[in-house]
Each structure stands twice: as structure tokens, then as C-alpha cells.
C-alpha atoms as a PDB file:
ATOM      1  CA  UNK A   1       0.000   0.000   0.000  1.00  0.00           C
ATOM      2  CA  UNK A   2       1.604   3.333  -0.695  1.00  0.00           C
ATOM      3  CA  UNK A   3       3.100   5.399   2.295  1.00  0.00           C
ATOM      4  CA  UNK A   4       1.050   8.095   2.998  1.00  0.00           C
ATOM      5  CA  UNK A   5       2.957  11.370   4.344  1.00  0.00           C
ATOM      6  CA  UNK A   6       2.898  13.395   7.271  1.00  0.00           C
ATOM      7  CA  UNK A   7       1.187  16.480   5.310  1.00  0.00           C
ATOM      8  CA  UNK A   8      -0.892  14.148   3.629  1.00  0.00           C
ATOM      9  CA  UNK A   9      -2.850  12.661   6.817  1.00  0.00           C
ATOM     10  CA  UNK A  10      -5.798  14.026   8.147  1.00  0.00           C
ATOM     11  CA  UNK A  11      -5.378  14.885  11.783  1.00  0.00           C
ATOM     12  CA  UNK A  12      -7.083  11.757  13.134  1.00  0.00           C
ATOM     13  CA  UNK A  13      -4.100   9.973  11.263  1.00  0.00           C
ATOM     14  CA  UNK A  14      -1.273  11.271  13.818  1.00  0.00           C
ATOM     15  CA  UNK A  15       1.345   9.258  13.536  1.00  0.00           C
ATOM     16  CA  UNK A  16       2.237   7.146  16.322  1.00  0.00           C
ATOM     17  CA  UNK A  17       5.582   7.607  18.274  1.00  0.00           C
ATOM     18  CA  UNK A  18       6.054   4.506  20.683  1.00  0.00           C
ATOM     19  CA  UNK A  19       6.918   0.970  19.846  1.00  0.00           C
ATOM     20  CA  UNK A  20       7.719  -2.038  21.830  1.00  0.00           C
ATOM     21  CA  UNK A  21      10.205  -4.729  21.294  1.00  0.00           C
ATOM     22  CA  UNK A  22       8.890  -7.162  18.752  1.00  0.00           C
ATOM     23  CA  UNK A  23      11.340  -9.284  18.041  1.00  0.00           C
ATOM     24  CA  UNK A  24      12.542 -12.351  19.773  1.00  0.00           C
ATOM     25  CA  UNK A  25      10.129 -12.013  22.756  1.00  0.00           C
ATOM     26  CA  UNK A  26       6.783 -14.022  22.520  1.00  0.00           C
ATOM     27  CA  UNK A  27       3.129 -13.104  21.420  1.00  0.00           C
ATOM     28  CA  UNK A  28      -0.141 -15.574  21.920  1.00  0.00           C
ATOM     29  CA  UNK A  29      -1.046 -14.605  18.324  1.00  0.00           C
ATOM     30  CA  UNK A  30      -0.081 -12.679  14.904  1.00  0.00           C
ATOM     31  CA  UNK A  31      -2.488 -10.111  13.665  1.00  0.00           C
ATOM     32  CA  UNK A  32      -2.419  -9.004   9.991  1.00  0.00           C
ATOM     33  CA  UNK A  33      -3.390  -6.402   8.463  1.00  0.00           C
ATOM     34  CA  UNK A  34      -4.466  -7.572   4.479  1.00  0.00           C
ATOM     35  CA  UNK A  35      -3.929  -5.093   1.465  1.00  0.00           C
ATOM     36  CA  UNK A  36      -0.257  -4.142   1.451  1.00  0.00           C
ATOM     37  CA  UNK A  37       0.403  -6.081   4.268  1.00  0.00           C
ATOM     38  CA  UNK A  38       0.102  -9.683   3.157  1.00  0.00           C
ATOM     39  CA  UNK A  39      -0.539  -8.982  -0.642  1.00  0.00           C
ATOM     40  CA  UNK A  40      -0.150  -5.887  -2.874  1.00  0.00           C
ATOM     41  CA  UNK A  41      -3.849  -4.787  -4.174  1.00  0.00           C
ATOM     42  CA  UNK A  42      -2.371  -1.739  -5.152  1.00  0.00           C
ATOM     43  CA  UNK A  43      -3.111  -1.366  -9.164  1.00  0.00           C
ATOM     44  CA  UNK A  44      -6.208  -2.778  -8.882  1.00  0.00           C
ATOM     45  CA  UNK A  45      -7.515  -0.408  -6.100  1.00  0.00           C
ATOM     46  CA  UNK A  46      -5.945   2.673  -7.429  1.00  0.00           C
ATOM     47  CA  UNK A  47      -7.773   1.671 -10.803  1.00  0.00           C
ATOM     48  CA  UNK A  48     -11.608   1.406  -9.437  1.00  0.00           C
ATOM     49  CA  UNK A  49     -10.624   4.726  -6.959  1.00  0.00           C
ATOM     50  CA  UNK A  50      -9.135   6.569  -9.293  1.00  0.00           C
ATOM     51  CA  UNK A  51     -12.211   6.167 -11.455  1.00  0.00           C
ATOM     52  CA  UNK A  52     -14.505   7.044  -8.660  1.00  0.00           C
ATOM     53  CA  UNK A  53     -12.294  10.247  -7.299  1.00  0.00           C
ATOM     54  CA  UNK A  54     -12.390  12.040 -11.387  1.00  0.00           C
ATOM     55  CA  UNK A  55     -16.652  10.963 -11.194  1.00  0.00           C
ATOM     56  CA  UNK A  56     -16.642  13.492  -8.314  1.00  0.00           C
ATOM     57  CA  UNK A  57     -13.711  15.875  -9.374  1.00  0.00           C
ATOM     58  CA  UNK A  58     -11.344  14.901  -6.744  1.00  0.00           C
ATOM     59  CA  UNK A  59      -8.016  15.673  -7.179  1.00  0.00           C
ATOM     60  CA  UNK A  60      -6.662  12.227  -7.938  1.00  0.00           C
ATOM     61  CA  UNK A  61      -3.074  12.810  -6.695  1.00  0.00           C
ATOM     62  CA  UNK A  62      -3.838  14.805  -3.417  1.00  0.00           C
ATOM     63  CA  UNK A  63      -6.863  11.875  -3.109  1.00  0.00           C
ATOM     64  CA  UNK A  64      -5.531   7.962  -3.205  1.00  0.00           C
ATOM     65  CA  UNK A  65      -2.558   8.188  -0.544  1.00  0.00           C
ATOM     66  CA  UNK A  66      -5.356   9.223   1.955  1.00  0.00           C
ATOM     67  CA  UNK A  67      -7.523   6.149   1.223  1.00  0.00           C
ATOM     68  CA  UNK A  68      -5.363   3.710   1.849  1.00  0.00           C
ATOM     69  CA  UNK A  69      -6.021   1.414   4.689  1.00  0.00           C
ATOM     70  CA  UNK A  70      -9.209   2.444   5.763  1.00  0.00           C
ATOM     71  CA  UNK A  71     -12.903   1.433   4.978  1.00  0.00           C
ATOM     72  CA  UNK A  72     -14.093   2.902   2.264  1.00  0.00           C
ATOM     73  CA  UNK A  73     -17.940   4.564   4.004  1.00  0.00           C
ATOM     74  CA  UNK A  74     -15.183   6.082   6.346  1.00  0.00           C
ATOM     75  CA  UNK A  75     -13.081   7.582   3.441  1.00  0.00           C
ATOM     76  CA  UNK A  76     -15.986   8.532   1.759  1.00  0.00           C
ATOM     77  CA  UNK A  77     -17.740  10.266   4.670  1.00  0.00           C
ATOM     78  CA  UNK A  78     -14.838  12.374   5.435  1.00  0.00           C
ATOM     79  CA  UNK A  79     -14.989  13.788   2.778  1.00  0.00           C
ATOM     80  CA  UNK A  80     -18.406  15.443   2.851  1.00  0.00           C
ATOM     81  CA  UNK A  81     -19.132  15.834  -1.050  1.00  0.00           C
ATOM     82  CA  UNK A  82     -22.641  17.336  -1.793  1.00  0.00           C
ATOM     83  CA  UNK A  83     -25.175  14.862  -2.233  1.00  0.00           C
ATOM     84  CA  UNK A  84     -22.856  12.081  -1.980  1.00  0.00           C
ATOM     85  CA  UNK A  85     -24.923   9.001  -0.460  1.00  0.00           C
ATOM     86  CA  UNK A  86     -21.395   7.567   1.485  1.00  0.00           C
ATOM     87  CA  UNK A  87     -23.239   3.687   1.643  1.00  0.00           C
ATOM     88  CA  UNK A  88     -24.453   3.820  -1.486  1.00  0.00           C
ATOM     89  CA  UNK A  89     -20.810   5.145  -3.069  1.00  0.00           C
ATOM     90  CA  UNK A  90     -19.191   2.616  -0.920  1.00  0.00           C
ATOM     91  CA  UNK A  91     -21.040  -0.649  -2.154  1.00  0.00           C
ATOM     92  CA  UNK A  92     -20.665   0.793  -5.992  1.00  0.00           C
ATOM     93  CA  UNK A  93     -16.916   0.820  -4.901  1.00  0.00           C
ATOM     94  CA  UNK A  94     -16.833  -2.403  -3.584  1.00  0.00           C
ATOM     95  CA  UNK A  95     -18.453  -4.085  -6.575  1.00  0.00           C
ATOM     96  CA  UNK A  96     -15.843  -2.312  -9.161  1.00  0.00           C
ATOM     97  CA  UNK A  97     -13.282  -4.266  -6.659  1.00  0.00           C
ATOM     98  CA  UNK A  98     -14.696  -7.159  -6.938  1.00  0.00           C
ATOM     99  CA  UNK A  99     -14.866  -7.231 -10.314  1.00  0.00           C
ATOM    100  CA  UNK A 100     -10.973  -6.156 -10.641  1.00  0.00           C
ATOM    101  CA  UNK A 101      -8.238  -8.363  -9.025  1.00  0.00           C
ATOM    102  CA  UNK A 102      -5.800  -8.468 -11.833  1.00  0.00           C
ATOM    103  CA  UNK A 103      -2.340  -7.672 -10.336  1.00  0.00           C
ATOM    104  CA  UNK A 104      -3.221  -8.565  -7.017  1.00  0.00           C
ATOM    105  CA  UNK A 105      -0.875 -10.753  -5.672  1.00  0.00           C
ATOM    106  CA  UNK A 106       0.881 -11.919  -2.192  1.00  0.00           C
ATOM    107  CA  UNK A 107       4.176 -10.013  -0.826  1.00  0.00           C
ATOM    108  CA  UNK A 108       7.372 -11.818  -0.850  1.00  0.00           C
ATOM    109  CA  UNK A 109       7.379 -15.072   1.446  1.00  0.00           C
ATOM    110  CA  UNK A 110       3.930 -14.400   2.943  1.00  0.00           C
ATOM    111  CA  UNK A 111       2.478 -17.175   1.888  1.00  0.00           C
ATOM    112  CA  UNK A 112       5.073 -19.542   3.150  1.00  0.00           C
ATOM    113  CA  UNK A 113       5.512 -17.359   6.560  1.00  0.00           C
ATOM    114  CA  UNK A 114       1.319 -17.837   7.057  1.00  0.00           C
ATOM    115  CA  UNK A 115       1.296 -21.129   6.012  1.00  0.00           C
ATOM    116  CA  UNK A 116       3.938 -21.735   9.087  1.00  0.00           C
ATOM    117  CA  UNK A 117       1.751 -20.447  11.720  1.00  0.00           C
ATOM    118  CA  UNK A 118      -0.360 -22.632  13.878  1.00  0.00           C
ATOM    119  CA  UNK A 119      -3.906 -22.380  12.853  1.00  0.00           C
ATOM    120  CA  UNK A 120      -5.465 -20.486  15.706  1.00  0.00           C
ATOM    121  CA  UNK A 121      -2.904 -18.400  16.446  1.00  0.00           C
ATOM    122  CA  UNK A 122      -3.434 -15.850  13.910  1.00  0.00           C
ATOM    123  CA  UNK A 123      -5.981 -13.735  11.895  1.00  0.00           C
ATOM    124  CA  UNK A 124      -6.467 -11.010   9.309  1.00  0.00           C
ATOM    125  CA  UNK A 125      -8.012  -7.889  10.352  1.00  0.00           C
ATOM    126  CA  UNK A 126      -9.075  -5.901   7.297  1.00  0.00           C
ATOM    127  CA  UNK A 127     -10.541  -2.353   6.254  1.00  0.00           C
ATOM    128  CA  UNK A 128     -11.920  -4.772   3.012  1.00  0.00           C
ATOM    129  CA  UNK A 129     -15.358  -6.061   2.885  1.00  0.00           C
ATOM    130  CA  UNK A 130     -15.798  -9.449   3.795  1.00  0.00           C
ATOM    131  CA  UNK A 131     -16.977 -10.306  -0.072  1.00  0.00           C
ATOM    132  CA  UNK A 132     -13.884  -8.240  -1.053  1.00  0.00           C
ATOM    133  CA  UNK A 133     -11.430  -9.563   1.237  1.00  0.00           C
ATOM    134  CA  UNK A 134     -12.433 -13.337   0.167  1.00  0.00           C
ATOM    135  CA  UNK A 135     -11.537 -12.507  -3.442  1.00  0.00           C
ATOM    136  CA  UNK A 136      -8.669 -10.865  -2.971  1.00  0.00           C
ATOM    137  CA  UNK A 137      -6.918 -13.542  -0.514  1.00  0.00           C
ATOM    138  CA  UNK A 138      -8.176 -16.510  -2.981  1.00  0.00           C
ATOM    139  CA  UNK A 139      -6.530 -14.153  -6.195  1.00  0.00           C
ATOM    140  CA  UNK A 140      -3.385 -13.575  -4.166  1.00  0.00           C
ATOM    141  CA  UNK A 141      -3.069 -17.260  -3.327  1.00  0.00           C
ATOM    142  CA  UNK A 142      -3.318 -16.410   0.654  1.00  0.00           C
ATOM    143  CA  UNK A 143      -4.560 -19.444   3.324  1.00  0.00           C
ATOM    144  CA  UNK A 144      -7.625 -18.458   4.792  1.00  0.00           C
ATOM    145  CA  UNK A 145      -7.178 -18.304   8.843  1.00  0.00           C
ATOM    146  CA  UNK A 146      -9.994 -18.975  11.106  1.00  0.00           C
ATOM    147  CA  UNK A 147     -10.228 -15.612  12.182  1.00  0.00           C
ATOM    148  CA  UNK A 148     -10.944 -12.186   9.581  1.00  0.00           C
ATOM    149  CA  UNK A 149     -12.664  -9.539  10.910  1.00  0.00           C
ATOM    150  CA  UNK A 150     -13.665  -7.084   8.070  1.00  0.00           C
ATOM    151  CA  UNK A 151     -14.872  -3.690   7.440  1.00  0.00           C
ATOM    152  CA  UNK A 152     -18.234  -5.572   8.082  1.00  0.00           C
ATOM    153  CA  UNK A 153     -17.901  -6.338  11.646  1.00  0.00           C
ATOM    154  CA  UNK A 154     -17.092  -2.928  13.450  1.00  0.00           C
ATOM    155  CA  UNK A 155     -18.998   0.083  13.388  1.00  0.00           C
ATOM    156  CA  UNK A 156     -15.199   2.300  13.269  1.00  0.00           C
ATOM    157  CA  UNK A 157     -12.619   1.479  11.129  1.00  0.00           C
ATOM    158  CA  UNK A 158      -9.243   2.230  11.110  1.00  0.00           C
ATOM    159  CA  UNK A 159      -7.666   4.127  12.936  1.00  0.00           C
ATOM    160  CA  UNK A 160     -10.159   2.945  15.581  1.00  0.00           C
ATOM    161  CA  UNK A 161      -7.939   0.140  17.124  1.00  0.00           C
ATOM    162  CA  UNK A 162     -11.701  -1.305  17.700  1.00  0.00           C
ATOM    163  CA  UNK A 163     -10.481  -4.434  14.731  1.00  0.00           C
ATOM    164  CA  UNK A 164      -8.111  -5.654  16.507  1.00  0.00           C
ATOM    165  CA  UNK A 165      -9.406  -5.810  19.577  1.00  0.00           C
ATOM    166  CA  UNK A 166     -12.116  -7.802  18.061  1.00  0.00           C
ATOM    167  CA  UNK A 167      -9.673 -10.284  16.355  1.00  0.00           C
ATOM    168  CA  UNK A 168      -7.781 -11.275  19.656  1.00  0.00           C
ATOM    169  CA  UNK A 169     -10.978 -11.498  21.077  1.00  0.00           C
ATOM    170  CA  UNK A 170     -12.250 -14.285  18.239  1.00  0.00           C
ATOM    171  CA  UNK A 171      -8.851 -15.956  19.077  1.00  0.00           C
ATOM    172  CA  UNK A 172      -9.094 -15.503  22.621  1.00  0.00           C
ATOM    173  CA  UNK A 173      -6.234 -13.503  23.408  1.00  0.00           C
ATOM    174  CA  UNK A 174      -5.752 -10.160  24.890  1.00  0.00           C
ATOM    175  CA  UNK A 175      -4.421  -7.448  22.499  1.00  0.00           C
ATOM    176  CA  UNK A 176      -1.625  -6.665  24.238  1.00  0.00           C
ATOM    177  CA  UNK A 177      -0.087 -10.111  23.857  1.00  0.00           C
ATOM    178  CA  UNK A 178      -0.257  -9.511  20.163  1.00  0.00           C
ATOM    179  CA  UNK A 179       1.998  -8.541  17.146  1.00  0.00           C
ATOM    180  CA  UNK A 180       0.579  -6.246  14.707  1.00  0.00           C
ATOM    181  CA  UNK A 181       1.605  -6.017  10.912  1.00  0.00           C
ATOM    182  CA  UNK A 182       0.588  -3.485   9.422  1.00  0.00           C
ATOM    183  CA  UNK A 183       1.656  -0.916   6.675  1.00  0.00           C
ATOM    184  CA  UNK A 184      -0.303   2.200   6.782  1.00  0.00           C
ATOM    185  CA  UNK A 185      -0.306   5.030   9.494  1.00  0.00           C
ATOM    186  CA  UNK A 186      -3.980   4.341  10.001  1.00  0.00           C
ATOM    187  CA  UNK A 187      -4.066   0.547  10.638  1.00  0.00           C
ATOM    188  CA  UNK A 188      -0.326   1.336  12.901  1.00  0.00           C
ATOM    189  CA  UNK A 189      -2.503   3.600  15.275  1.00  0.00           C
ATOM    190  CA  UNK A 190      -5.052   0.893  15.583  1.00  0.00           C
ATOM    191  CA  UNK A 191      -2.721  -1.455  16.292  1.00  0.00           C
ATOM    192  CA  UNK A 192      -0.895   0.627  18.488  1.00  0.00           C
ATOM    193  CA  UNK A 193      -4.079   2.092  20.426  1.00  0.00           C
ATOM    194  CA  UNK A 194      -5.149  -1.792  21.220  1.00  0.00           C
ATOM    195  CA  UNK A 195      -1.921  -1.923  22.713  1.00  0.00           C
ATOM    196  CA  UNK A 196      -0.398  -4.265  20.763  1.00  0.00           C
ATOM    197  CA  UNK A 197       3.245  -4.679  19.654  1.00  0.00           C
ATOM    198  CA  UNK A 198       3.384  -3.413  16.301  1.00  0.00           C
ATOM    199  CA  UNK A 199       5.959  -4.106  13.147  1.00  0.00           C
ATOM    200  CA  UNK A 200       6.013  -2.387   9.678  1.00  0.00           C
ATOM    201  CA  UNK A 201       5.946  -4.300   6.398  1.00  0.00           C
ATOM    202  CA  UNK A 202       7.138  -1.536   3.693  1.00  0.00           C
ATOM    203  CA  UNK A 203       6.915  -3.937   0.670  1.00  0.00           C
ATOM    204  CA  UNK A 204       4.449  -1.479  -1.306  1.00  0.00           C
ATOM    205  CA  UNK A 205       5.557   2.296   0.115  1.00  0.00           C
ATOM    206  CA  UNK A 206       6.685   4.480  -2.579  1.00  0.00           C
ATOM    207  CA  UNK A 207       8.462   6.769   0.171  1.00  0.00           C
ATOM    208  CA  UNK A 208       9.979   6.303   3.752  1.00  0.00           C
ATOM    209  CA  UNK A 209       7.623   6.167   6.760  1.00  0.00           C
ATOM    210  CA  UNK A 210       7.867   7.952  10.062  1.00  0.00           C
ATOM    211  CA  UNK A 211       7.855   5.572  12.277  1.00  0.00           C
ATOM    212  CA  UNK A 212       9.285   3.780  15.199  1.00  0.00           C
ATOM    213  CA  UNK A 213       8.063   0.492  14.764  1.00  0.00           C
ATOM    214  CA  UNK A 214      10.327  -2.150  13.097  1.00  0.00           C
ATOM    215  CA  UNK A 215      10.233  -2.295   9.489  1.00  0.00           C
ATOM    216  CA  UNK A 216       9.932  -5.496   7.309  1.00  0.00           C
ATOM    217  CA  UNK A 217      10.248  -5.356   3.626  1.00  0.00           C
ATOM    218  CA  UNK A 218       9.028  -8.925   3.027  1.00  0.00           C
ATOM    219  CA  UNK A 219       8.873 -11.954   4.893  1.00  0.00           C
ATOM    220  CA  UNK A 220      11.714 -13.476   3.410  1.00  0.00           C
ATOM    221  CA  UNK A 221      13.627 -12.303   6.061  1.00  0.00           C
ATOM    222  CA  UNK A 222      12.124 -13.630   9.547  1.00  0.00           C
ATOM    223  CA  UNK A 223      10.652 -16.732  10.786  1.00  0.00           C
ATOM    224  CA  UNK A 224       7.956 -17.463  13.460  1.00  0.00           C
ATOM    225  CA  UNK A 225       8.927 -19.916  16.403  1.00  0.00           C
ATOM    226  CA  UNK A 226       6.257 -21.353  18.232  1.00  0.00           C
ATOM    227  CA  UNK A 227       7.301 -22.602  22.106  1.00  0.00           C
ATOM    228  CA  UNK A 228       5.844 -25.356  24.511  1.00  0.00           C
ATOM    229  CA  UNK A 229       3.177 -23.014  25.639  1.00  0.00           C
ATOM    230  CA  UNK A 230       2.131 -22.409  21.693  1.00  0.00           C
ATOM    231  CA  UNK A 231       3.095 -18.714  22.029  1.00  0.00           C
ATOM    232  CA  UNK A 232       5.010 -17.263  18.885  1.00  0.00           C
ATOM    233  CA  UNK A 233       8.221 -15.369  18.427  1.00  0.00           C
ATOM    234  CA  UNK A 234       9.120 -13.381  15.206  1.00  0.00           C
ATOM    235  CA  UNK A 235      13.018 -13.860  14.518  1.00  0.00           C
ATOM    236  CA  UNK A 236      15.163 -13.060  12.116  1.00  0.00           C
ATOM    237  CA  UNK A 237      16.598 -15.582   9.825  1.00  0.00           C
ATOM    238  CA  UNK A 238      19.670 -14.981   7.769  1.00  0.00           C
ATOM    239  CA  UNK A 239      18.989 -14.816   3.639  1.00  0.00           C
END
């Protein structure tokens, strides 16, 4: 997903400034973020909201890096266009995308790193539609966990850390014994506000982020290793 920059971000987007250890210290379960996280959606969701941002005479440019990573009613809503019906723009939105996976794809080693975790011990927690997130795992080639929670299933989005509080929940975890991957300022304040440890995947930005969370560019580069107690540590592996 592309990096958005500081003078890009709405205010509620402030950039977070603490981080906790991540690596080689154990977490009851591995939260993941989906687009630009665990695949790259990128031309196909710049196509459909490109489309949609020159119907309304949006200025394209200034326009996609604040979507990214955040439901699209809440994008929409924000930002109060004149007889805009936000639900009904959404779902018109969310049917182009379903209709448009070409290019999406996994990021390096994801599949392999997901397919290593114990089932149970992890989830996706998405800004995507259910419908939407479905297709776009199954196009990318991505295992299906037993825990997503979608745009669907809270009433705020991102940055609301309200997601992934509900996904440790489902697995039965508290948020704070969780690791976080995420790649967009308003999915790392969620993460952050649930209080969860929190690491960077920068596979898709176009620019540096601010941040003080670890930064991954793939998951080629670490491993997950599950102890007697079926907690999981993220370490580093060499290439």
C-alpha cells in the first residue's frame, strides 16, 4: 500500500511515536493487516478509486494516498461531497473491486511465513469487505485463517484500534499479547491504540515512513517460532 505522508494525513491519522520490542520475545497470536500487508492490491484499487475520485472531481493525486487502509464509508464520509450518499458510493466501490483483481498478488514469502503459523494463532483484520477480502486472498493465493474480521464487523474502522481488539478477542487472546503487521499510518494507530506490539511491512511504500516500529520489507527475512506453551516469536533468519 503506498506510504502516505505526514502532510498528507488528516489529523485523526497522527502518527504514532512509541513501539515495543517485537522481536525475539513471545506473542499468543499474529495479527495481519491484508492489502499491502500480506498482498499488494495496489493497481487494482488505485484503478476502481481513481475512477470514482475524477466521477466526483477529486483531485486524484492529493486523493488515493489518503484512502489507503481504511474502509471505504469512512473515506468517503470524510470527505463530505454534496449529495454524496457515502453507503451507497461505498457498495458501488466495492463491486468495481470485486470485479478487478488483476495484479493482485501476495508479498514476498507471505504465503510460506502464514502457512507456518499454527492455525489459531493468527488472523487477518481488514478495512476490506468481507466479499472483497475473500476474493482478494483466494486471487493472491493467501490461506484463509480462522479468524478475519472485516470492514463488516465494526462500526469504526481504522484508525479505531476497535479491529483488533475484536480479532484477539475471536482468538481468545488479549491485544496486548499480540503482534501487529501493518503498513499504513492508520491501521499502525489501531494497532498501536489496542496496545499491541506493532511491526512495519514496507513492501508497497513508494516513500519512507515515520515511524518507530520495526520495518519489514518482506517476509523473506524472519521466521515465526512457536514454544511449549504455543506462544510465537518473530526472529530473524539470515537470507
Amino acid at each position: 500500500m503506498r506510504c502516505i505522508l505526514p502532510s498528507q494525513l488528516p489529523q485523526v491519522f497522527a502518527l504514532p511515536s512509541s513501539a515495543r520490542p517485537v522481536f525475539d520475545r513471545p506473542f499468543s497470536a499474529f495479527l495481519f493487516d491484508m492489502d499491502g500487508t500480506i498482498i499488494n492490491s495496489i493497481p487494482a484499487t488505485e484503478r476502481v478509486w481513481t475512477r470514482w475520485a475524477l466521477k466526483h472531481g477529486l483531485d486524484v493525486a492529493t486523493f488515493l494516498p489518503i484512502m489507503h487502509g481504511v474502509r471505504g464509508i469512512d473515506t468517503i464520509t470524510r470527505l463530505g461531497l454534496p449529495g454524496v450518499d457515502p453507503v451507497a458510493e461505498a457498495k458501488e466501490v466495492e463491486r468495481e473491486e470485486m470485479e478487478d483483481v488483476d495484479g493482485v498478488v501476495a508479498i514476498p514469502g507471505a504465503i510460506a511465513f502464514l502457512t507456518s503459523l499454527p492455525a489459531g494463532r493468527w488472523g487477518i483484520v481488514t478495512s476490506a469487505p468481507v466479499a472483497l477480502a475473500r476474493r482478494r486472498l483466494a486471487a493472491a493465493g493467501i490461506p484463509l485463517p480462522e479468524v478475519i474480521v472485516t470492514a463488516d464487523d465494526v462500526t469504526k474502522g481504522k484508525p479505531a484500534p476497535d479491529g483488533y481488539k475484536l480479532g484477539a478477542s475471536r482468538l481468545g487472546v488479549d491485544p496486548a499479547d499480540c503482534l501487529v503487521f501493518e503498513d499504513v499510518p492508520a491501521g499502525i494507530l489501531a494497532g498501536e491504540s489496542a496496545g499491541a506490539g506493532v511491526v512495519v511491512i514496507t513492501a508497497t511504500h513508494h516513500h519512507p515512513i515515520e515511524t518507530s516500529h520495526p520495518l519489514l520489507n518482506s517476509y523473506e527475512g524472519v521466521a515465526a517460532k512457536q514454544d511449549g506453551d504455543g506462544k510465537l516469536t518473530l526472529v530473524r533468519i539470515a537470507n
